[in-house]
PDB file of N, CA and C in Angstrom:
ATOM      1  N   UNK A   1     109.027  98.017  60.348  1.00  0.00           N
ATOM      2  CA  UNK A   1     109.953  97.075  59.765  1.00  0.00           C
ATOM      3  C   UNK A   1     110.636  96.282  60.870  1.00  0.00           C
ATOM      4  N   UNK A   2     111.316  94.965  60.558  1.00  0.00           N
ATOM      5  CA  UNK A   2     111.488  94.015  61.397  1.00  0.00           C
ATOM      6  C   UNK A   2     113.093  94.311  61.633  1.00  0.00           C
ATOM      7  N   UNK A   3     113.277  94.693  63.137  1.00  0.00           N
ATOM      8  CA  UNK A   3     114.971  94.678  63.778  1.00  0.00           C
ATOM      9  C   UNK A   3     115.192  96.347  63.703  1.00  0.00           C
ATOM     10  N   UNK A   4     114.318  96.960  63.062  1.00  0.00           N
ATOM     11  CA  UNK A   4     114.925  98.435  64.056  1.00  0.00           C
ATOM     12  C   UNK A   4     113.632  98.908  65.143  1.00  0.00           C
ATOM     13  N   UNK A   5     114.468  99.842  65.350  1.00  0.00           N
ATOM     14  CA  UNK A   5     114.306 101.039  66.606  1.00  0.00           C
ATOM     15  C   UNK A   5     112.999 101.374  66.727  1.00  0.00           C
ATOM     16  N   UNK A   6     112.573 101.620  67.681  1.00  0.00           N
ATOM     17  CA  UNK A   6     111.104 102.791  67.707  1.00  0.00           C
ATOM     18  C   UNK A   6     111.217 103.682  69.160  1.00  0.00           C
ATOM     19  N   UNK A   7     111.067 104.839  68.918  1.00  0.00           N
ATOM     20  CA  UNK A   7     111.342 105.677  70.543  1.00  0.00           C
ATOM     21  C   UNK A   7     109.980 105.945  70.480  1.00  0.00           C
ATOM     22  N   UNK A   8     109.503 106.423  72.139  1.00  0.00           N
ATOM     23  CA  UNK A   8     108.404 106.486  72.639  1.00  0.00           C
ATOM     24  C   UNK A   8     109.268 106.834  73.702  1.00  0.00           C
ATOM     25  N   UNK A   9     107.944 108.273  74.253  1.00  0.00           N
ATOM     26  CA  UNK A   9     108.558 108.681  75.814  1.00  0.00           C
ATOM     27  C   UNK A   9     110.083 109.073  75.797  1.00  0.00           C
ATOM     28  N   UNK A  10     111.109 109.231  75.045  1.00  0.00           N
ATOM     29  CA  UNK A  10     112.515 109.084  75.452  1.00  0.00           C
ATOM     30  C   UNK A  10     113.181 108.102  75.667  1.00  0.00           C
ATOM     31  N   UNK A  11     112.450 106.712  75.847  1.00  0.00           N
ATOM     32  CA  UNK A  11     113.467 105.498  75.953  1.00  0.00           C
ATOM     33  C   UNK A  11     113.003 104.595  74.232  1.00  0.00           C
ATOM     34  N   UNK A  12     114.229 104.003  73.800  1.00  0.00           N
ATOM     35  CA  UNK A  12     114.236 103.719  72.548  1.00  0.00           C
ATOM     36  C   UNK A  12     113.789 101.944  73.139  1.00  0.00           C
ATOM     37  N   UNK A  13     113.054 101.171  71.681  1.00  0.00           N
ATOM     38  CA  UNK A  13     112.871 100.042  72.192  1.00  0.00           C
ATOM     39  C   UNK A  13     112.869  99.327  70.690  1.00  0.00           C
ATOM     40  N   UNK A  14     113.868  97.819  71.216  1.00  0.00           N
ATOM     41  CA  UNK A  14     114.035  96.982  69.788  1.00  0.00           C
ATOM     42  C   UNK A  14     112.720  96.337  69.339  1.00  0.00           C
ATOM     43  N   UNK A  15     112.927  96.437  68.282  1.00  0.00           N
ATOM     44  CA  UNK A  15     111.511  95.577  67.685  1.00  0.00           C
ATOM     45  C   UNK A  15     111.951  94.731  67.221  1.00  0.00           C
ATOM     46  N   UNK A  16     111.568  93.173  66.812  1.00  0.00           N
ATOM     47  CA  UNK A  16     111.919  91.884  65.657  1.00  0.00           C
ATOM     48  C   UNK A  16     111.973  91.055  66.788  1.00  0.00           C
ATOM     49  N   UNK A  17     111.889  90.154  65.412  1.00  0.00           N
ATOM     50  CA  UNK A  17     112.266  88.685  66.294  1.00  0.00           C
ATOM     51  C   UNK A  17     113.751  88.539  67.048  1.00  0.00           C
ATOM     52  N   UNK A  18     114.458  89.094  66.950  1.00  0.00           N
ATOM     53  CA  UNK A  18     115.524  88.813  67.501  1.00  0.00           C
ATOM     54  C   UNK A  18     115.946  89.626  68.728  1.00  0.00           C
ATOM     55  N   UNK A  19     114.591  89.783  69.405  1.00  0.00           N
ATOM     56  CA  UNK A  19     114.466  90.444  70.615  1.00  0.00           C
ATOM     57  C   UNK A  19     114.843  89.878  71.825  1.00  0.00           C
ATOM     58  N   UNK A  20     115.375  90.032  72.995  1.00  0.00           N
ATOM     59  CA  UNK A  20     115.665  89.386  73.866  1.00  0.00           C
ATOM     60  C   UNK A  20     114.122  89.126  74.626  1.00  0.00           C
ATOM     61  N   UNK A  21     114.442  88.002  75.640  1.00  0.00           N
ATOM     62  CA  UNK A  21     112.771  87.789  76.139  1.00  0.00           C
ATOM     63  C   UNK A  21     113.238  87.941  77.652  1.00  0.00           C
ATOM     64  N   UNK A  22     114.331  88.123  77.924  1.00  0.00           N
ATOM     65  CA  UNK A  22     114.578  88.623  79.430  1.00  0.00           C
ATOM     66  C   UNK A  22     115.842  89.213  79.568  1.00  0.00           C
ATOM     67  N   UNK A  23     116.412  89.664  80.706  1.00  0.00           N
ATOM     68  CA  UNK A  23     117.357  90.547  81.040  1.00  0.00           C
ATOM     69  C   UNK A  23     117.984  90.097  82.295  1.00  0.00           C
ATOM     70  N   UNK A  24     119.349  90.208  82.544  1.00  0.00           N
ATOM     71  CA  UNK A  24     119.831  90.259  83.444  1.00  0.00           C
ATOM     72  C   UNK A  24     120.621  91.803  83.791  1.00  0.00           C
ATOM     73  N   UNK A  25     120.063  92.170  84.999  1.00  0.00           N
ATOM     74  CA  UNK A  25     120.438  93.341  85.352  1.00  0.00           C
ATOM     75  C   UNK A  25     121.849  93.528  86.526  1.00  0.00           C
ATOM     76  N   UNK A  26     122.807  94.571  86.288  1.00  0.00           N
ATOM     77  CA  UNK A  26     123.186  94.555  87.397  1.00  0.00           C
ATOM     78  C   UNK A  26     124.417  95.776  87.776  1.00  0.00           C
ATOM     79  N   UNK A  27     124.364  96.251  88.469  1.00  0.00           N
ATOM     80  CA  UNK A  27     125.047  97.695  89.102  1.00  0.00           C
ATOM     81  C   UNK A  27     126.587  97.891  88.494  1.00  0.00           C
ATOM     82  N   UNK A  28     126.487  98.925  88.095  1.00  0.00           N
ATOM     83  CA  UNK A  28     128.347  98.834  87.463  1.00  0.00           C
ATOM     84  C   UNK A  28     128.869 100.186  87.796  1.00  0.00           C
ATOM     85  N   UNK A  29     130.019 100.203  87.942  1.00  0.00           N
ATOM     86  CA  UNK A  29     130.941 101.685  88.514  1.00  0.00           C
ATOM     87  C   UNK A  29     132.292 101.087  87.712  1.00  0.00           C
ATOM     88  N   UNK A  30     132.583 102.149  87.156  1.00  0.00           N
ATOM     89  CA  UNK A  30     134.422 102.387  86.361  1.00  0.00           C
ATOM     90  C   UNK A  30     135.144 103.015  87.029  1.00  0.00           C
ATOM     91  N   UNK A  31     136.388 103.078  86.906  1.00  0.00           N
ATOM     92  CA  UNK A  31     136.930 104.124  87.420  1.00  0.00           C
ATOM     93  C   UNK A  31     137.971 104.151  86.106  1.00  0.00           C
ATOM     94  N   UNK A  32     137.709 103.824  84.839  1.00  0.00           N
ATOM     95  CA  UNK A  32     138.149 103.909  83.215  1.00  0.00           C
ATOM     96  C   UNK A  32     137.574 105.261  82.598  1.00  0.00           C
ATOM     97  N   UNK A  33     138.436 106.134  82.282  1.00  0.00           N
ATOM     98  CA  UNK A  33     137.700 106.827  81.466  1.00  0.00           C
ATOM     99  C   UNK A  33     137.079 106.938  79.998  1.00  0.00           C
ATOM    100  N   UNK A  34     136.073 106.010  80.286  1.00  0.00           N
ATOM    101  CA  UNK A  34     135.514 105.618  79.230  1.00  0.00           C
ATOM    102  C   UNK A  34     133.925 106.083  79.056  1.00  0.00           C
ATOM    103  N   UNK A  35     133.159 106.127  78.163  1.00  0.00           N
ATOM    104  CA  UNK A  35     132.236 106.820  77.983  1.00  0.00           C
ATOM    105  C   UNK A  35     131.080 105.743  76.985  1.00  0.00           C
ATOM    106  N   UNK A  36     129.740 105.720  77.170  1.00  0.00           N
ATOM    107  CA  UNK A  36     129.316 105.038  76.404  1.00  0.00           C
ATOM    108  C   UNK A  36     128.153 105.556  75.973  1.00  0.00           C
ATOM    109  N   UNK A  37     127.138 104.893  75.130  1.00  0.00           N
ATOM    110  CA  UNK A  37     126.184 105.598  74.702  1.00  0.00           C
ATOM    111  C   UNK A  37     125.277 104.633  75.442  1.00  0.00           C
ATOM    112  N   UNK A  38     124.242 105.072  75.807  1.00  0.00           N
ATOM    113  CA  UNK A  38     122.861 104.498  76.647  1.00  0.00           C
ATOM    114  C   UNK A  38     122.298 104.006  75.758  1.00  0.00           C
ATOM    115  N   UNK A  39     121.620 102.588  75.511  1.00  0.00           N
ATOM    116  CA  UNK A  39     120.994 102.075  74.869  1.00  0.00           C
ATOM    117  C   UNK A  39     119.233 102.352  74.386  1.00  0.00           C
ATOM    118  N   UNK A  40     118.990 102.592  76.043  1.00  0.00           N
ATOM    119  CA  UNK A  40     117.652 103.195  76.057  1.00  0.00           C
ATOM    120  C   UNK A  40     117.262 104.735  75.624  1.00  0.00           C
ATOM    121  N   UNK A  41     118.109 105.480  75.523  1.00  0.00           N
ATOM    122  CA  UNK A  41     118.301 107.160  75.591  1.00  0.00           C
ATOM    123  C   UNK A  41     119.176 107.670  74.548  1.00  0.00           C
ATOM    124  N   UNK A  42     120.048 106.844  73.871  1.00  0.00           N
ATOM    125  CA  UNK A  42     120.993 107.252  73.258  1.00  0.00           C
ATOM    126  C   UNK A  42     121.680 108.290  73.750  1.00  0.00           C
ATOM    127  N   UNK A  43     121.918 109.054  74.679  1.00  0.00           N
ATOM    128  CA  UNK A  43     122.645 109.864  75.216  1.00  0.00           C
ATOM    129  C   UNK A  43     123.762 109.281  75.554  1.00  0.00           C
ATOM    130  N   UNK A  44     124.821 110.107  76.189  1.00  0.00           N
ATOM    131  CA  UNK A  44     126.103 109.657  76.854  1.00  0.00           C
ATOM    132  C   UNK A  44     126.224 109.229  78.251  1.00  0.00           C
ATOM    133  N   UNK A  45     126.938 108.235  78.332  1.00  0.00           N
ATOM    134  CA  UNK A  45     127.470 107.707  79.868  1.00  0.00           C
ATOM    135  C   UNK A  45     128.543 107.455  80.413  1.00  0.00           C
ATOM    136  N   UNK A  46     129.197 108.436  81.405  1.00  0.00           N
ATOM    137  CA  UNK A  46     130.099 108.175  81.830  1.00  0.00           C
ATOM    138  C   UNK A  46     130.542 107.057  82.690  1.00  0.00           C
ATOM    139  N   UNK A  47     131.783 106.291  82.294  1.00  0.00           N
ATOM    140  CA  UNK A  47     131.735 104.463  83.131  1.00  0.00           C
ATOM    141  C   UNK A  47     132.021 105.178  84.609  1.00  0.00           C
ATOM    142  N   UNK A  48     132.703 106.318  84.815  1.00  0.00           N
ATOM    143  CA  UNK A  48     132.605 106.144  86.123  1.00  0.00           C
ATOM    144  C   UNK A  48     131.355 107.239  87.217  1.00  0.00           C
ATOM    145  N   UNK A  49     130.263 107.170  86.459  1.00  0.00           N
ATOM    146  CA  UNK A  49     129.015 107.250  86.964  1.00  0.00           C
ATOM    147  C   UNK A  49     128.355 105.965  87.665  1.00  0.00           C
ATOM    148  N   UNK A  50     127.542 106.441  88.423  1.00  0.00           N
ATOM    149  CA  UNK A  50     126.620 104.740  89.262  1.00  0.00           C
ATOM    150  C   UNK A  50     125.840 104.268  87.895  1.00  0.00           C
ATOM    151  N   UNK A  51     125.730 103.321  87.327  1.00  0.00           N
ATOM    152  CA  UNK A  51     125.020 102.941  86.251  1.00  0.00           C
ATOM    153  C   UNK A  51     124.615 101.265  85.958  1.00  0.00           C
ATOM    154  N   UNK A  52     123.863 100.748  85.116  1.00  0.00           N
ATOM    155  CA  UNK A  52     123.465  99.201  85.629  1.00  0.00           C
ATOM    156  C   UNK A  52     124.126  99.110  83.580  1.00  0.00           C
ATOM    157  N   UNK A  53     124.790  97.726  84.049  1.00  0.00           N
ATOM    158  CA  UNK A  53     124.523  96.709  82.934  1.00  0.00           C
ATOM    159  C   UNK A  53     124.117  96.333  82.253  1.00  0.00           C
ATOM    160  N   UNK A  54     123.730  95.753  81.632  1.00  0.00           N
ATOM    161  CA  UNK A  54     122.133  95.137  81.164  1.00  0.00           C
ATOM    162  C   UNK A  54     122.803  94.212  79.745  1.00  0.00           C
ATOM    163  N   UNK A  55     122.241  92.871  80.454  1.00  0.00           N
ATOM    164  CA  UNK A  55     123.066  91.550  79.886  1.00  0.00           C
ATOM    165  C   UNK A  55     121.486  91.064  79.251  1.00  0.00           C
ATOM    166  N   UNK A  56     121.469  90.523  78.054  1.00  0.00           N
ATOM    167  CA  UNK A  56     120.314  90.301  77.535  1.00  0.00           C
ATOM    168  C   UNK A  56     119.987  88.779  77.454  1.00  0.00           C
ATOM    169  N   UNK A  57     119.309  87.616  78.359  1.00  0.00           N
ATOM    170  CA  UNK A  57     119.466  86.556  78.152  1.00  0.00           C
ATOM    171  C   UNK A  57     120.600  85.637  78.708  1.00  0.00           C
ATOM    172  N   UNK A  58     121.430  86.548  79.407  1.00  0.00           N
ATOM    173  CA  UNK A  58     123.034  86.221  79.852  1.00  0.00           C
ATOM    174  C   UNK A  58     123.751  85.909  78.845  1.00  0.00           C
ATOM    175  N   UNK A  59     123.545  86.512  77.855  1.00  0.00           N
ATOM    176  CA  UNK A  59     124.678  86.569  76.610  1.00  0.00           C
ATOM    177  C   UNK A  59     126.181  88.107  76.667  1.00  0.00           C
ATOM    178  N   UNK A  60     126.835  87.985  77.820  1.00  0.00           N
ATOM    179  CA  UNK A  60     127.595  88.558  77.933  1.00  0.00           C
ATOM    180  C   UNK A  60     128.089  89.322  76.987  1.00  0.00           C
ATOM    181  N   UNK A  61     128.344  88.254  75.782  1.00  0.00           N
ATOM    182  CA  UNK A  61     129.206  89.311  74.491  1.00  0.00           C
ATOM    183  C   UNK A  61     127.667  90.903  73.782  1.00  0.00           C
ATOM    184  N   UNK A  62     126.745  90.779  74.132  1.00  0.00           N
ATOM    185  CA  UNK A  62     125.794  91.765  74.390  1.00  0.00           C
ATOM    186  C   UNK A  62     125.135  92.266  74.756  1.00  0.00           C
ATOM    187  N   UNK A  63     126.304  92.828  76.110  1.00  0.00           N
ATOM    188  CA  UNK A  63     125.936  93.346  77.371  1.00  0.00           C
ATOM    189  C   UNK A  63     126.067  94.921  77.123  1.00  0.00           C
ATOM    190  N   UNK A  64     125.266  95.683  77.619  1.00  0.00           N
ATOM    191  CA  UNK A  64     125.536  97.403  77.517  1.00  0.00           C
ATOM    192  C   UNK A  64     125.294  97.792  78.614  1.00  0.00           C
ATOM    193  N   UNK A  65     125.859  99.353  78.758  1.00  0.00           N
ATOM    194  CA  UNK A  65     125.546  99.932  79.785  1.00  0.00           C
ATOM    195  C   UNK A  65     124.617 101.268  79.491  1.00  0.00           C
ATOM    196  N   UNK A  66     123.941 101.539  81.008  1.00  0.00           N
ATOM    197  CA  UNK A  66     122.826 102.380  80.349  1.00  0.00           C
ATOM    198  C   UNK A  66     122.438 102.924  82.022  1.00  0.00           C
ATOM    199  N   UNK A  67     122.110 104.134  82.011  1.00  0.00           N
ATOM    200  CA  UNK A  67     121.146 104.720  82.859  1.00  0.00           C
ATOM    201  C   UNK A  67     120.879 104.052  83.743  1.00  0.00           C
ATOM    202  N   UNK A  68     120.812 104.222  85.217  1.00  0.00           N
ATOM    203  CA  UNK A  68     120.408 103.944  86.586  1.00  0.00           C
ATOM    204  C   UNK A  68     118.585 104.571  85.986  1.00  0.00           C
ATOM    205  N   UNK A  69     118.326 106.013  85.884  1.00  0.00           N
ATOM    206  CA  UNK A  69     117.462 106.147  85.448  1.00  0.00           C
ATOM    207  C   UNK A  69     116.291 105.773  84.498  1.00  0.00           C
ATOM    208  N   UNK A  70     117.062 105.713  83.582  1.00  0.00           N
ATOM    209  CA  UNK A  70     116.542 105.058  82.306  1.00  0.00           C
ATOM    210  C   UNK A  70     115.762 103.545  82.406  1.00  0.00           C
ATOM    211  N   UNK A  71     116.961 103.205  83.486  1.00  0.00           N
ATOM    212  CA  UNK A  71     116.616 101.514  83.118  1.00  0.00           C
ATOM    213  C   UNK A  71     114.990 101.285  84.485  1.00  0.00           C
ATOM    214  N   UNK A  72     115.212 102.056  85.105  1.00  0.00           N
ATOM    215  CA  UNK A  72     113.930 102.159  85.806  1.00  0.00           C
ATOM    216  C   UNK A  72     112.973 102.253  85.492  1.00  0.00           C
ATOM    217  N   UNK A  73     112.796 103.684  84.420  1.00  0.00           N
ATOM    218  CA  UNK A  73     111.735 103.739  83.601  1.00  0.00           C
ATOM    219  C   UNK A  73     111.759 102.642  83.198  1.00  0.00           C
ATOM    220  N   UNK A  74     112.173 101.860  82.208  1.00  0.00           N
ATOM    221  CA  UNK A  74     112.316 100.745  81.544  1.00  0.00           C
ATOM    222  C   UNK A  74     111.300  99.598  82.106  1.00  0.00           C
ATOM    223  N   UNK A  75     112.487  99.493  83.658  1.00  0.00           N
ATOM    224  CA  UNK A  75     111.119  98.475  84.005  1.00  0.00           C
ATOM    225  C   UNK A  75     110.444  98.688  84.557  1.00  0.00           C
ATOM    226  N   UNK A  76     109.772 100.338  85.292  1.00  0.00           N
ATOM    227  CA  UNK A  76     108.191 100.175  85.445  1.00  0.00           C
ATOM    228  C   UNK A  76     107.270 100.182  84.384  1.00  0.00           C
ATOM    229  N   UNK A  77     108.231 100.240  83.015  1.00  0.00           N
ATOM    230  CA  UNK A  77     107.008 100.348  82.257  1.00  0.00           C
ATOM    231  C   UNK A  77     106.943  98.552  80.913  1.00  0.00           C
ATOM    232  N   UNK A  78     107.823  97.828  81.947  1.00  0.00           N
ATOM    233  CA  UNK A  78     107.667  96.246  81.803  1.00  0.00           C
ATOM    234  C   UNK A  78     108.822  96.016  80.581  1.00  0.00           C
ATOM    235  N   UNK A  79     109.857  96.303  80.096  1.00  0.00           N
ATOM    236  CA  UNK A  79     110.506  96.366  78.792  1.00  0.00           C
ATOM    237  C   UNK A  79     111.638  95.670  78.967  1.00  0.00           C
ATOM    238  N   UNK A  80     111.892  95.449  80.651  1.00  0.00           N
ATOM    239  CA  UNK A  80     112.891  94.968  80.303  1.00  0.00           C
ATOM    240  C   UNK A  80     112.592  94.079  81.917  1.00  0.00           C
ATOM    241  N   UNK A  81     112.357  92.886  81.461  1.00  0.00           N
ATOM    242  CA  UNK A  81     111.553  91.663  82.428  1.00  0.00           C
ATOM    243  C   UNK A  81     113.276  90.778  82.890  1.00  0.00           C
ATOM    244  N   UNK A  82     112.691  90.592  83.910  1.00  0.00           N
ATOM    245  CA  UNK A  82     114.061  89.450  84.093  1.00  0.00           C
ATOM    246  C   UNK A  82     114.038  88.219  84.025  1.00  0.00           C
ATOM    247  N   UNK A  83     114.836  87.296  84.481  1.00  0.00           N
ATOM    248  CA  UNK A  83     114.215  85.606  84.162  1.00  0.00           C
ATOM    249  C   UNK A  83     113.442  85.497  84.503  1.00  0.00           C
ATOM    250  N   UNK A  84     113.365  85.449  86.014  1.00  0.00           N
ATOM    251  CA  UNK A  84     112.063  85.240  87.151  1.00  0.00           C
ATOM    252  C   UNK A  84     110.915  85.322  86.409  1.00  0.00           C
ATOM    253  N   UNK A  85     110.850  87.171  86.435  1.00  0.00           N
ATOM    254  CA  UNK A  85     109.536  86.903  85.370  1.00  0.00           C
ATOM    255  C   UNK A  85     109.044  86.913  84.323  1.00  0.00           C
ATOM    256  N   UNK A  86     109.877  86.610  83.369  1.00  0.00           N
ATOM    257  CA  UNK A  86     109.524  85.937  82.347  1.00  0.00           C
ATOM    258  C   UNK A  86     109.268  84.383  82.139  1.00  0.00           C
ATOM    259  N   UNK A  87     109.577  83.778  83.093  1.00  0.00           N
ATOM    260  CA  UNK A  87     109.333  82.587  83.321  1.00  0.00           C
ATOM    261  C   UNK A  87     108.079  82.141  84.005  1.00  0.00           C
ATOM    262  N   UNK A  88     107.426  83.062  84.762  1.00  0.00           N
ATOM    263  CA  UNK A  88     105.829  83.078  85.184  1.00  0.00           C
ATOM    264  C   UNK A  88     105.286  83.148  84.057  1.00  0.00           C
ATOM    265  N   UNK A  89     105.938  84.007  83.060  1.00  0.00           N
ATOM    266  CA  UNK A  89     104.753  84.193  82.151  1.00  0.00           C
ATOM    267  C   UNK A  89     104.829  82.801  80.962  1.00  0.00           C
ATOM    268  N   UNK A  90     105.401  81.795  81.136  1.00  0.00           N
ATOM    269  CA  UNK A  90     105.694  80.913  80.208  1.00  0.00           C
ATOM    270  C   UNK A  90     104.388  79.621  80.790  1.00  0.00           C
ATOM    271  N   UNK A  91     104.184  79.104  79.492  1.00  0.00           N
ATOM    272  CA  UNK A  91     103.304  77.527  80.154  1.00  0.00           C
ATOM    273  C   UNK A  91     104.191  76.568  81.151  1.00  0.00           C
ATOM    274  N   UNK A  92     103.463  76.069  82.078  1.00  0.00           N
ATOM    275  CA  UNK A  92     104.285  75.046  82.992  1.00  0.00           C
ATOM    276  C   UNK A  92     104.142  73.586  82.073  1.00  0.00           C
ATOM    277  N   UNK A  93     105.405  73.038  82.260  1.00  0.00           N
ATOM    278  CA  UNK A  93     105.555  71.696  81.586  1.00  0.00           C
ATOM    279  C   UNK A  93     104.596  71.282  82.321  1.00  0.00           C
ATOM    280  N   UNK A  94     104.484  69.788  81.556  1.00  0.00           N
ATOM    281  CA  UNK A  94     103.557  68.464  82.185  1.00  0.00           C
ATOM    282  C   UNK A  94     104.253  67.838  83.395  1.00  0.00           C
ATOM    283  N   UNK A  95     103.444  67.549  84.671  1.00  0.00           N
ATOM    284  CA  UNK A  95     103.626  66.607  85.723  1.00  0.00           C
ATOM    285  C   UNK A  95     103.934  65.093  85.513  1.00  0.00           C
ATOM    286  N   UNK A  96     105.029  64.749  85.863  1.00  0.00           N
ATOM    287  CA  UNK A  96     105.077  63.224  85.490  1.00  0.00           C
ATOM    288  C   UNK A  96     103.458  62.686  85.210  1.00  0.00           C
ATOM    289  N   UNK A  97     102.404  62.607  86.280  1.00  0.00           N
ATOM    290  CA  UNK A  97     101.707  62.049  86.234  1.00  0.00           C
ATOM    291  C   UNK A  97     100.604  62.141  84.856  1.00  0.00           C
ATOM    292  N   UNK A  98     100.724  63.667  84.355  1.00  0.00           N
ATOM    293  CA  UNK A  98      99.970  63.811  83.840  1.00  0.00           C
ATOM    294  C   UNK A  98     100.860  63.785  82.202  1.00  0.00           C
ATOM    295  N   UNK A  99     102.526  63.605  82.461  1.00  0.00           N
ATOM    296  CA  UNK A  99     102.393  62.596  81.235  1.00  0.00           C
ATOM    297  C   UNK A  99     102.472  61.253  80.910  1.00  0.00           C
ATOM    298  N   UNK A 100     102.055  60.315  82.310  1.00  0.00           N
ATOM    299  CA  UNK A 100     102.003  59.013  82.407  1.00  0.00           C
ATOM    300  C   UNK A 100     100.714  59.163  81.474  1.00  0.00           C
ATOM    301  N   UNK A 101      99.497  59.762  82.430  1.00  0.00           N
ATOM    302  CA  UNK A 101      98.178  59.126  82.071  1.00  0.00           C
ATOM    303  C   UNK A 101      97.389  59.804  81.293  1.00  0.00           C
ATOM    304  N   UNK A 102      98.202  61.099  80.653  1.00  0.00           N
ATOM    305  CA  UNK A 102      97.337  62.113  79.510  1.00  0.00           C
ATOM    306  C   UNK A 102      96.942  63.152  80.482  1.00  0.00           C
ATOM    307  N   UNK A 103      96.850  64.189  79.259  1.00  0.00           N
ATOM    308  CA  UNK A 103      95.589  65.094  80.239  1.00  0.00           C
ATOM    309  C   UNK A 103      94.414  65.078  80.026  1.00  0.00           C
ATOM    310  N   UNK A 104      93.708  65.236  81.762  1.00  0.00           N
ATOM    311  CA  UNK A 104      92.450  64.947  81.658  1.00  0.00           C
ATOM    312  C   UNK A 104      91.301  65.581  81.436  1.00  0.00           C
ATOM    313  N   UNK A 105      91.847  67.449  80.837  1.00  0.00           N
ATOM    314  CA  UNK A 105      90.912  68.313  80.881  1.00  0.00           C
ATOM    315  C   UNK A 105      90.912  68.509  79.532  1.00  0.00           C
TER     316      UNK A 105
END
């Protein structure tokens, strides 16, 4: 079904269209005693553990925190791509020239 969950391996992963198509990652430390749930693991996280971010698209208002671990797995196993490369994987626009004079292939 379209927009929930599916786990595999221990890390959970969104399904639907309303999936993010890249990630911005990045290192976070609290010193709040605050606690969160891991996105990938559903387990618990303490904010003032070493732990990464994870901003979806750079949409700040749905940003989570999650596993130093986790999020590794994550991306050796490609799930969570960043701009960079998700942007290799996109078609390259047209060259001025080649939308002056058409393409020729």
């Amino acid at each position: 079904m379209e927009g929930e969950s599916t786990e595999s391996d221990g890390v959970v992963e969104a399904t639907g269209p309303g999936d993010p198509r890249w990630w911005t990652l990045r290192r976070a430390q609290s010193f709040k005693p605050v606690s969160y749930a891991c996105p990938l693991c559903s387990l618990q996280l303490h904010a003032m553990t070493d732990h990464v971010l994870l901003t979806p698209e750079g949409d700040s208002e749905r940003r989570r925190h999650a596993h130093a671990a986790c999020v590794r797995v994550a991306r050796a196993k490609g799930r969570l791509p960043s701009r960079a490369e998700w942007e290799v994987t996109q078609p390259r626009a047209p060259g001025r020239l080649e939308r002056l004079f058409g393409r020729s292939r």
